[in-house]
C-alpha atoms as a PDB file:
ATOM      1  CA  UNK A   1     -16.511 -55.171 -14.293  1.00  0.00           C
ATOM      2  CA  UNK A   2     -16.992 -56.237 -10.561  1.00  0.00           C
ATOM      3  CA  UNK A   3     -12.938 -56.571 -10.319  1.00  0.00           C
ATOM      4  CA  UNK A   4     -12.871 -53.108 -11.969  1.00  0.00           C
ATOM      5  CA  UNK A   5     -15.651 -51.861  -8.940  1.00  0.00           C
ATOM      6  CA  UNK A   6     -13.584 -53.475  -6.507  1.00  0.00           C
ATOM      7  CA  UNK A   7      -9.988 -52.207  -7.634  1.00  0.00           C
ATOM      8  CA  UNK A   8      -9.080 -50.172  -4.220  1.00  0.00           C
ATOM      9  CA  UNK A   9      -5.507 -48.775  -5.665  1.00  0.00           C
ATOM     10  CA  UNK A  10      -5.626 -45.907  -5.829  1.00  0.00           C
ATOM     11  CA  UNK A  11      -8.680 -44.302  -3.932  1.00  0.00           C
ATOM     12  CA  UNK A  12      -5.780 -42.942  -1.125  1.00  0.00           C
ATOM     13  CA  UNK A  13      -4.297 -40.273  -4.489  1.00  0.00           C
ATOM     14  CA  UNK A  14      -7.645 -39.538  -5.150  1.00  0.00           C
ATOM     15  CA  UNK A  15      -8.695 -38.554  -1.897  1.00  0.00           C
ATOM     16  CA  UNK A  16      -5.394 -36.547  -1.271  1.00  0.00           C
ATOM     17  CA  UNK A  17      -5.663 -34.620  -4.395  1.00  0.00           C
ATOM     18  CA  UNK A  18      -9.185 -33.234  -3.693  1.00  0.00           C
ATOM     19  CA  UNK A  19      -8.509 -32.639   0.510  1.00  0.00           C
ATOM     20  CA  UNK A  20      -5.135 -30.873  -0.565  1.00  0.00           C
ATOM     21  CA  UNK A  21      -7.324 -28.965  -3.420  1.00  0.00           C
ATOM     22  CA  UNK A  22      -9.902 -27.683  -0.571  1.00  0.00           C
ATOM     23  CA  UNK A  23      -7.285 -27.348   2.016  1.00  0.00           C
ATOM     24  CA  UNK A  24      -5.309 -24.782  -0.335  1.00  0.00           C
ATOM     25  CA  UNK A  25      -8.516 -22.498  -0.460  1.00  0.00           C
ATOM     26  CA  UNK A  26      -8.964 -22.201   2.433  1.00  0.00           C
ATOM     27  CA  UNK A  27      -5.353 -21.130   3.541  1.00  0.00           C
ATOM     28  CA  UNK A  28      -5.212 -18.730   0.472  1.00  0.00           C
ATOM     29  CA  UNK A  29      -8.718 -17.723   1.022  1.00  0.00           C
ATOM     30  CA  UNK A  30      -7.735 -16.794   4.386  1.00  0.00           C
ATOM     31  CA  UNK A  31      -4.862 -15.136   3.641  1.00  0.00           C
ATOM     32  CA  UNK A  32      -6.557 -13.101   0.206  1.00  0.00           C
ATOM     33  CA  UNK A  33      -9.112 -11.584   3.687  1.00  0.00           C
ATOM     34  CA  UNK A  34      -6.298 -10.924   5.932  1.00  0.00           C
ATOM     35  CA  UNK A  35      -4.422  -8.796   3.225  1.00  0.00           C
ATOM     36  CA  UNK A  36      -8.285  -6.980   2.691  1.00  0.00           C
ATOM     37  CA  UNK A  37      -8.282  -6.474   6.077  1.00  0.00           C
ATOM     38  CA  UNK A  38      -5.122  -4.730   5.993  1.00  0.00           C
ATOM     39  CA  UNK A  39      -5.911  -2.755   2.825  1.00  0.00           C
ATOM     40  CA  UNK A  40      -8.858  -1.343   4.975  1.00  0.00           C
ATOM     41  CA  UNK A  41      -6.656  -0.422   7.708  1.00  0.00           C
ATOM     42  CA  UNK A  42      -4.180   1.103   5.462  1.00  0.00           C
ATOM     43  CA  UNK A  43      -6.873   3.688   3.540  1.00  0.00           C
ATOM     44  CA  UNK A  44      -8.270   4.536   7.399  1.00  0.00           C
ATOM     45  CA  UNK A  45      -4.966   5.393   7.992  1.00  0.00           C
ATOM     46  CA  UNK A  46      -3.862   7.429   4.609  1.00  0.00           C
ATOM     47  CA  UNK A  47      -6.811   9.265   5.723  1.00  0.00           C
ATOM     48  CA  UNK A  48      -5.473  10.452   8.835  1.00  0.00           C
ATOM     49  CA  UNK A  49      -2.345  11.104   7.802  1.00  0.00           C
ATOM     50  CA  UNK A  50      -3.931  13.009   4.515  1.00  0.00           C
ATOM     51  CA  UNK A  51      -6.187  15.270   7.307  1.00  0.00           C
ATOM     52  CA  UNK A  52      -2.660  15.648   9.656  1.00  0.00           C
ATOM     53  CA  UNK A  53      -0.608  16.864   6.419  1.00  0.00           C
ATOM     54  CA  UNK A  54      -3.679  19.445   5.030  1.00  0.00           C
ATOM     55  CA  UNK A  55      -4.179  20.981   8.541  1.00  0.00           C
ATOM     56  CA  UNK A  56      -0.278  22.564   8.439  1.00  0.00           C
ATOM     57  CA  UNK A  57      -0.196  22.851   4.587  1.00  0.00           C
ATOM     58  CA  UNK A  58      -1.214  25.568   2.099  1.00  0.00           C
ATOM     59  CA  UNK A  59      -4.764  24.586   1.298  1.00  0.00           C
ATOM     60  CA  UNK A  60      -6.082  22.829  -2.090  1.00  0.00           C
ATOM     61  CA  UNK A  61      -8.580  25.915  -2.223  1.00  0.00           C
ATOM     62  CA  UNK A  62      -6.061  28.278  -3.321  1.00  0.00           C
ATOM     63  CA  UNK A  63      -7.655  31.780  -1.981  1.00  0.00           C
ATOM     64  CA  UNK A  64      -9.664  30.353   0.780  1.00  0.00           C
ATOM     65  CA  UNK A  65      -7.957  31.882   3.251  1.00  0.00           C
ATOM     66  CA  UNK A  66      -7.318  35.271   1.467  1.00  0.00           C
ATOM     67  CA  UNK A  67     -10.023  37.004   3.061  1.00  0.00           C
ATOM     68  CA  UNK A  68     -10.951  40.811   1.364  1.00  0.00           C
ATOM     69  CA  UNK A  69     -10.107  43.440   3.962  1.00  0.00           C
ATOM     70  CA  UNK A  70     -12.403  45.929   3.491  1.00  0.00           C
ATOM     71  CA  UNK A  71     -14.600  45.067   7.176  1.00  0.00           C
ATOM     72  CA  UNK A  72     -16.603  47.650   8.820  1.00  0.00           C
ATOM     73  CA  UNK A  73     -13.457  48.805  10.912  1.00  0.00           C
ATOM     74  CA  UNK A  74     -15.507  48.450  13.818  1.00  0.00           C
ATOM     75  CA  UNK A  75     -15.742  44.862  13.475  1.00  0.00           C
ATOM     76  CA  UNK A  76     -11.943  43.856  13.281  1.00  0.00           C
ATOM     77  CA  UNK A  77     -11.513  41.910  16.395  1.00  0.00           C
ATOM     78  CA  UNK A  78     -14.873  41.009  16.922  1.00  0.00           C
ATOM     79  CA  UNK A  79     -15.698  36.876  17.264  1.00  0.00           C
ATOM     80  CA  UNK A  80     -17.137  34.814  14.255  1.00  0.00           C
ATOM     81  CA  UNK A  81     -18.814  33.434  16.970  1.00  0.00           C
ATOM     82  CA  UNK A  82     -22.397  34.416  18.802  1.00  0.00           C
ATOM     83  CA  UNK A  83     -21.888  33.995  22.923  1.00  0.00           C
ATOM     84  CA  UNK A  84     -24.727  36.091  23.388  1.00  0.00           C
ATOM     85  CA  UNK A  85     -27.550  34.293  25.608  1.00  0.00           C
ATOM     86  CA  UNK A  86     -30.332  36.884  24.591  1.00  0.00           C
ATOM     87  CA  UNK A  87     -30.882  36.211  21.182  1.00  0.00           C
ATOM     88  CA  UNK A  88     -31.662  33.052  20.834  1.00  0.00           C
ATOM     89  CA  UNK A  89     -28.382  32.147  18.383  1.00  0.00           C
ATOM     90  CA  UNK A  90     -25.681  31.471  21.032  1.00  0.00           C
ATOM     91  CA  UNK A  91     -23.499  29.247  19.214  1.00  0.00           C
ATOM     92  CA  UNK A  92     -24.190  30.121  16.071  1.00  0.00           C
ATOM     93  CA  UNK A  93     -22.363  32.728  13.902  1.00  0.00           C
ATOM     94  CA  UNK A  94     -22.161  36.207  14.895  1.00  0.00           C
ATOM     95  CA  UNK A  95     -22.568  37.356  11.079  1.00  0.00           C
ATOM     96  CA  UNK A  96     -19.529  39.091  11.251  1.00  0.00           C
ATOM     97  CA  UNK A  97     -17.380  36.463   9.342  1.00  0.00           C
ATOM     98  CA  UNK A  98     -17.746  34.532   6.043  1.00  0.00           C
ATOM     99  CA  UNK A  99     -19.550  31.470   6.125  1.00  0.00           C
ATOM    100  CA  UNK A 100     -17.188  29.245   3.962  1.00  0.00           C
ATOM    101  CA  UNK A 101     -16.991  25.730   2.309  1.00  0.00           C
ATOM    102  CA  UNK A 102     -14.945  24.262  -0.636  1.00  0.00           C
ATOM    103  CA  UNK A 103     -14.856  20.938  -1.941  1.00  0.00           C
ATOM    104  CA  UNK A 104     -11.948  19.760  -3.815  1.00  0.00           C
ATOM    105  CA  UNK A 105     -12.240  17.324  -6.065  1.00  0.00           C
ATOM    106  CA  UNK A 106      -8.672  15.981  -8.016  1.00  0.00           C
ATOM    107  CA  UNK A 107      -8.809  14.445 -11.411  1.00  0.00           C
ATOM    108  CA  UNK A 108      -6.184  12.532 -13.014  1.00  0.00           C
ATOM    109  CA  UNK A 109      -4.203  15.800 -13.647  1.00  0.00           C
ATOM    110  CA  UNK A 110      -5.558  19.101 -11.907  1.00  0.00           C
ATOM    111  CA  UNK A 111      -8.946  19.276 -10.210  1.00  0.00           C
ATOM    112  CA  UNK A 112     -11.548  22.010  -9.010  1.00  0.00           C
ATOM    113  CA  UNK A 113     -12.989  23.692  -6.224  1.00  0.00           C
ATOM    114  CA  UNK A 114     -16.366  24.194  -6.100  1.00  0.00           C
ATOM    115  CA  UNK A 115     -17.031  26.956  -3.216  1.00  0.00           C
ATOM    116  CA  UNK A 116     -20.410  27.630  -1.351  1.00  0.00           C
ATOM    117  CA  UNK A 117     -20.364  31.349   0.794  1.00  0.00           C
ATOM    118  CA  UNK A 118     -21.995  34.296   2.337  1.00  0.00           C
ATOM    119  CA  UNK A 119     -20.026  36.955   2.965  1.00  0.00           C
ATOM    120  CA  UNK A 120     -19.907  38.750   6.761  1.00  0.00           C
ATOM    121  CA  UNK A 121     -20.117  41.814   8.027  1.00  0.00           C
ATOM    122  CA  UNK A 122     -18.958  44.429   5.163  1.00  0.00           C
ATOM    123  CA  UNK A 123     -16.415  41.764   3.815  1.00  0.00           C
ATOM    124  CA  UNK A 124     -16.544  39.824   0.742  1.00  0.00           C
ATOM    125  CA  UNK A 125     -15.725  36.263  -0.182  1.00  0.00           C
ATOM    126  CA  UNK A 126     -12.503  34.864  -1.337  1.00  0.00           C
ATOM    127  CA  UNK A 127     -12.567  33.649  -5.484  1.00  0.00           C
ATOM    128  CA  UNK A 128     -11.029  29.797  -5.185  1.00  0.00           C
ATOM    129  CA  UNK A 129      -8.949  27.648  -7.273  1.00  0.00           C
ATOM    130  CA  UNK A 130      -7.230  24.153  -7.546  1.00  0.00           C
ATOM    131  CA  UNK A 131      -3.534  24.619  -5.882  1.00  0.00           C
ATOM    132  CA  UNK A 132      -1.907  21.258  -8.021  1.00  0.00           C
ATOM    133  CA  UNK A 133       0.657  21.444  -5.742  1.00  0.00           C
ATOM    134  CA  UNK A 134      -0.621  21.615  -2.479  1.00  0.00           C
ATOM    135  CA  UNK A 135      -2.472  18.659  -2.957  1.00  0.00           C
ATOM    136  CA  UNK A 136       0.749  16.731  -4.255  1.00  0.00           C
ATOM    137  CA  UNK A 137       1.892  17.531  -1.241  1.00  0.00           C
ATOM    138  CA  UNK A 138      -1.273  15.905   0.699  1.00  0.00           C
ATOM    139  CA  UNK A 139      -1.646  13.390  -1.534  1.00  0.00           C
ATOM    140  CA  UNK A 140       2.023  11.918  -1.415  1.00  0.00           C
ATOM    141  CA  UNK A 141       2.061  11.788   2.688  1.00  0.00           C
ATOM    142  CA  UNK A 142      -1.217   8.958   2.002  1.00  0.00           C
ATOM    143  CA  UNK A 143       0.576   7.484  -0.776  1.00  0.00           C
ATOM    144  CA  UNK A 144       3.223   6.422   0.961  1.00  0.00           C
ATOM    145  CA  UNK A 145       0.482   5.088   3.185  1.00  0.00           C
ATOM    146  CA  UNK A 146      -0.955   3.202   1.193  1.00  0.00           C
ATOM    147  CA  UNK A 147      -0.056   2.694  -2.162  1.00  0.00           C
ATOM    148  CA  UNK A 148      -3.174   1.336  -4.371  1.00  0.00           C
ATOM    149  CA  UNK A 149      -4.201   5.180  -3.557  1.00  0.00           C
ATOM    150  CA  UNK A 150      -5.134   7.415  -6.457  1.00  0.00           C
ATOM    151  CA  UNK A 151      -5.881  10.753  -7.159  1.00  0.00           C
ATOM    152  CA  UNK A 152      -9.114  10.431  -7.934  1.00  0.00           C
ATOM    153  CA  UNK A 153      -9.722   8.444  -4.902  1.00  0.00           C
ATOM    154  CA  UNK A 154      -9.443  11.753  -2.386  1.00  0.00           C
ATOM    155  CA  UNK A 155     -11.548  14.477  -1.719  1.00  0.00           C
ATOM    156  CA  UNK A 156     -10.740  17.323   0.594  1.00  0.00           C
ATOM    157  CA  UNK A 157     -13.001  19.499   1.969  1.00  0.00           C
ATOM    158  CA  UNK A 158     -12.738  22.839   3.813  1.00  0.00           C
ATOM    159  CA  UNK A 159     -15.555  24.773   6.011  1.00  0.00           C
ATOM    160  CA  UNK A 160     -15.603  27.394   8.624  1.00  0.00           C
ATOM    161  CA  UNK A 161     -16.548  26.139  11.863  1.00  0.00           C
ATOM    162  CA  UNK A 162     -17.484  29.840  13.378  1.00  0.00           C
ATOM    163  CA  UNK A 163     -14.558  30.667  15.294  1.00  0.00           C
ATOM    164  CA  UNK A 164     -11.994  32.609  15.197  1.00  0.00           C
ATOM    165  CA  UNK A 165     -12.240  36.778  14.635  1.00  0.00           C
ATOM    166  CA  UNK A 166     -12.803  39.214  11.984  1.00  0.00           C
ATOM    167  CA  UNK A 167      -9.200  40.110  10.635  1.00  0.00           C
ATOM    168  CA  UNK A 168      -7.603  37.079  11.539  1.00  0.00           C
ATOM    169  CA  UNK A 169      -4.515  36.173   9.954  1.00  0.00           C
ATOM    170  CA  UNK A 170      -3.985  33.552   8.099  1.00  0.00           C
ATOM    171  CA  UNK A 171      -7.534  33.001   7.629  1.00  0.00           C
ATOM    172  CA  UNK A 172     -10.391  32.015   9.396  1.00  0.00           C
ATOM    173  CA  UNK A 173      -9.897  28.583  11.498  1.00  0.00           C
ATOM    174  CA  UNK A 174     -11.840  25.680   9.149  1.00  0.00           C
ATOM    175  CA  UNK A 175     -12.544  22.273   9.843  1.00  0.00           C
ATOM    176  CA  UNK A 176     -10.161  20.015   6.980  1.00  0.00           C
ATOM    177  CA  UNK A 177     -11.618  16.876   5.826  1.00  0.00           C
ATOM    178  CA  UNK A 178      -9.877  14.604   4.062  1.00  0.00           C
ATOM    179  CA  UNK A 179     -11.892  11.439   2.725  1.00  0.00           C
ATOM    180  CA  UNK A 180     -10.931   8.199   0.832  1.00  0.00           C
ATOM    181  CA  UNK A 181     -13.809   6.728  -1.561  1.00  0.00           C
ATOM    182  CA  UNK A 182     -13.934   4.384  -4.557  1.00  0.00           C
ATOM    183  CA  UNK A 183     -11.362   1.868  -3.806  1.00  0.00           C
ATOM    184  CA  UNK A 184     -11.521  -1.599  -4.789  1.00  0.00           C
ATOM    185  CA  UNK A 185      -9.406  -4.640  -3.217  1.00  0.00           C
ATOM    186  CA  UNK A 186      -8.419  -7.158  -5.794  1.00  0.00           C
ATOM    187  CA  UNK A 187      -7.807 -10.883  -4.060  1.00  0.00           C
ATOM    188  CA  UNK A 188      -4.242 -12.069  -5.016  1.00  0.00           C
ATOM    189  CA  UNK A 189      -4.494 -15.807  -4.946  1.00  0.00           C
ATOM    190  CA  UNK A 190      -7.881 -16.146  -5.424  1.00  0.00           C
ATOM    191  CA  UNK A 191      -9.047 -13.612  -8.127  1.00  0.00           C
ATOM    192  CA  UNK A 192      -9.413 -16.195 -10.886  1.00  0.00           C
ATOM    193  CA  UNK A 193     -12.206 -17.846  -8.635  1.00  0.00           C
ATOM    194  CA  UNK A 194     -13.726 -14.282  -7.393  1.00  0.00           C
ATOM    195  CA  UNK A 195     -14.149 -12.198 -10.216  1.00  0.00           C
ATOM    196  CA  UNK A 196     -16.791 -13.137 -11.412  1.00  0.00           C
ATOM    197  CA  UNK A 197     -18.254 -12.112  -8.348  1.00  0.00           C
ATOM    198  CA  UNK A 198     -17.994  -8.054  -9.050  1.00  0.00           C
ATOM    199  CA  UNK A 199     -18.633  -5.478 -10.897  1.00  0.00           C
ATOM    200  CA  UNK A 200     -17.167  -2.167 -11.642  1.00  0.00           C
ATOM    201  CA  UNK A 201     -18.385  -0.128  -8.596  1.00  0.00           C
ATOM    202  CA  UNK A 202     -21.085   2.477  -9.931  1.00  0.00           C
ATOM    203  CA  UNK A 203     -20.286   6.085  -9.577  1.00  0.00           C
ATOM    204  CA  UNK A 204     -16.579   6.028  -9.173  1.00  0.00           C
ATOM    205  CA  UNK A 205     -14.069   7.194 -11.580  1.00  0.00           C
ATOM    206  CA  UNK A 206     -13.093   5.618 -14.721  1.00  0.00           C
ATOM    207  CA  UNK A 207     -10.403   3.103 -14.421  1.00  0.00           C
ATOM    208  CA  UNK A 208     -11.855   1.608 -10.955  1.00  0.00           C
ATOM    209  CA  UNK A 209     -10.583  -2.125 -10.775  1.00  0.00           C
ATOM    210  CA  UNK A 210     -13.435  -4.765 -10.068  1.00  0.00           C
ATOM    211  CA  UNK A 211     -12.954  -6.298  -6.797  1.00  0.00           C
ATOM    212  CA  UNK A 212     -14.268  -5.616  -3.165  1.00  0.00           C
ATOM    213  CA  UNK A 213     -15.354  -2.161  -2.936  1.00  0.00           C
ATOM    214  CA  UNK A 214     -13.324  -0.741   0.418  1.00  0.00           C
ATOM    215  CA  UNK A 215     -15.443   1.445   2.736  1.00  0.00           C
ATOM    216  CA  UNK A 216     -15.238   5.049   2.470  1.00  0.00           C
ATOM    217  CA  UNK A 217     -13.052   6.830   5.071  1.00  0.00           C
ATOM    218  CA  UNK A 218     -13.309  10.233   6.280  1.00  0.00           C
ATOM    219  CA  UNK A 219     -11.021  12.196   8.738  1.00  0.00           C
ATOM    220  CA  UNK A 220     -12.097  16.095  10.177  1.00  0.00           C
ATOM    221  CA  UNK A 221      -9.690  17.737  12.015  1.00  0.00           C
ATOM    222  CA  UNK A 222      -9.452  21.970  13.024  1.00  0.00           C
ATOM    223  CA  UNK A 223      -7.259  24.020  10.577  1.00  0.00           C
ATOM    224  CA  UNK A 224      -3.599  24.975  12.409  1.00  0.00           C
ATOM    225  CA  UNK A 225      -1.816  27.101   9.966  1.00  0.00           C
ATOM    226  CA  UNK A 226      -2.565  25.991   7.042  1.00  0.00           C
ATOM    227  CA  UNK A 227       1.223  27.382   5.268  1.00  0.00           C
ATOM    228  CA  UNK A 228       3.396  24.423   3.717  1.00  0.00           C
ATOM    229  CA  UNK A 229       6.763  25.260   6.293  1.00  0.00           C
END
């Protein structure tokens, strides 16, 4: 037994097998955070480019920009927003223009728009619905972005931001947002080891793969013309 104790031959395998072991976590590890890191960068981005596409493209909320026609005639022309410095609401809106906002929401085929608005002057609001198409359009520009991206992921939102004129063509101008939630990184080397880790993330959509939950992006940029060229 004290030969056995003393037996060296060996020890040099042994030692080599567990610093390799450790040594190949941590490189893996370190490139499974690196390629996380990048996933994060590439939803920011799909973001941007998902706001940059909507701004110049028909929008999701089919109507939204149909405005009814039927204004006081003496208010075509007049601003959406209040410049007076008497009244206490300069900044504000004038009244004169619908106060608009849609959120659209995509599901796996189709989606809806839920719209919130009060209606200016003598005009009345727009009735909304989900354009498939335009958001195909949106969606596909991220996509190619970044490519874990699903439908389900995006939201798109539109609102009136006050300015503009009653009788404007094309619609009022809107602030577009365009936001990224509910998507999970999966490690690549390392998932057997992290898994365990997490859970489905609560209140996303069906289908959402366990894994680091990515941070919601959101980008908001002013309406141009809002008609797919």
């Amino acid at each position: 037994m004290n030969r056995l104790l003393r037996d060296c031959a060996g020890s040099v395998l042994v030692e080599a097998t567990l610093s390799i072991t450790v040594f190949m976590l941590v490189v893996f590890g370190t490139v499974d955070v690196t390629l996380m890191l990048f996933n994060w960068q590439s939803a920011n981005k799909a973001a941007v480019i998902g706001a940059r596409t909507a701004i110049v493209s028909n929008p999701v909320a089919s109507g939204i920009t149909n405005l009814s026609s039927n204004y006081d005639p003496s208010l075509l022309g007049q601003s959406c927003l209040d410049t007076s410095t008497t009244d206490g609401n300069g900044g504000g809106p004038s009244g004169n223009c619908p106060q608009m906002s849609a959120t659209c929401t995509p599901a796996s085929s189709g989606g809806s728009c839920p719209m919130s608005c009060t209606a200016g002057g003598a005009g009345t609001c727009p009735s909304v619905s989900f354009d498939d198409t335009a958001f195909t359009t949106i969606f596909n520009n991220m996509h190619a972005i970044y490519p874990s991206l699903t439908r389900q992921n995006v939201v798109i939102t539109y609102k009136t931001n006050n300015l503009g004129y009653v009788g404007q063509s094309n619609g009022l101008p809107m602030d577009v947002t365009v936001s990224i939630s509910c998507v999970s990184y999966q490690f690549y080397f390392i998932d057997a080891l992290m898994k365990w880790v997490f859970s489905t993330p609560s209140g996303c959509p069906s289908g959402t793969k366990k894994g680091v939950l990515i941070p919601s992006f959101a980008t908001t940029l002013t309406s141009e013309s809002m008609v797919t060229q």
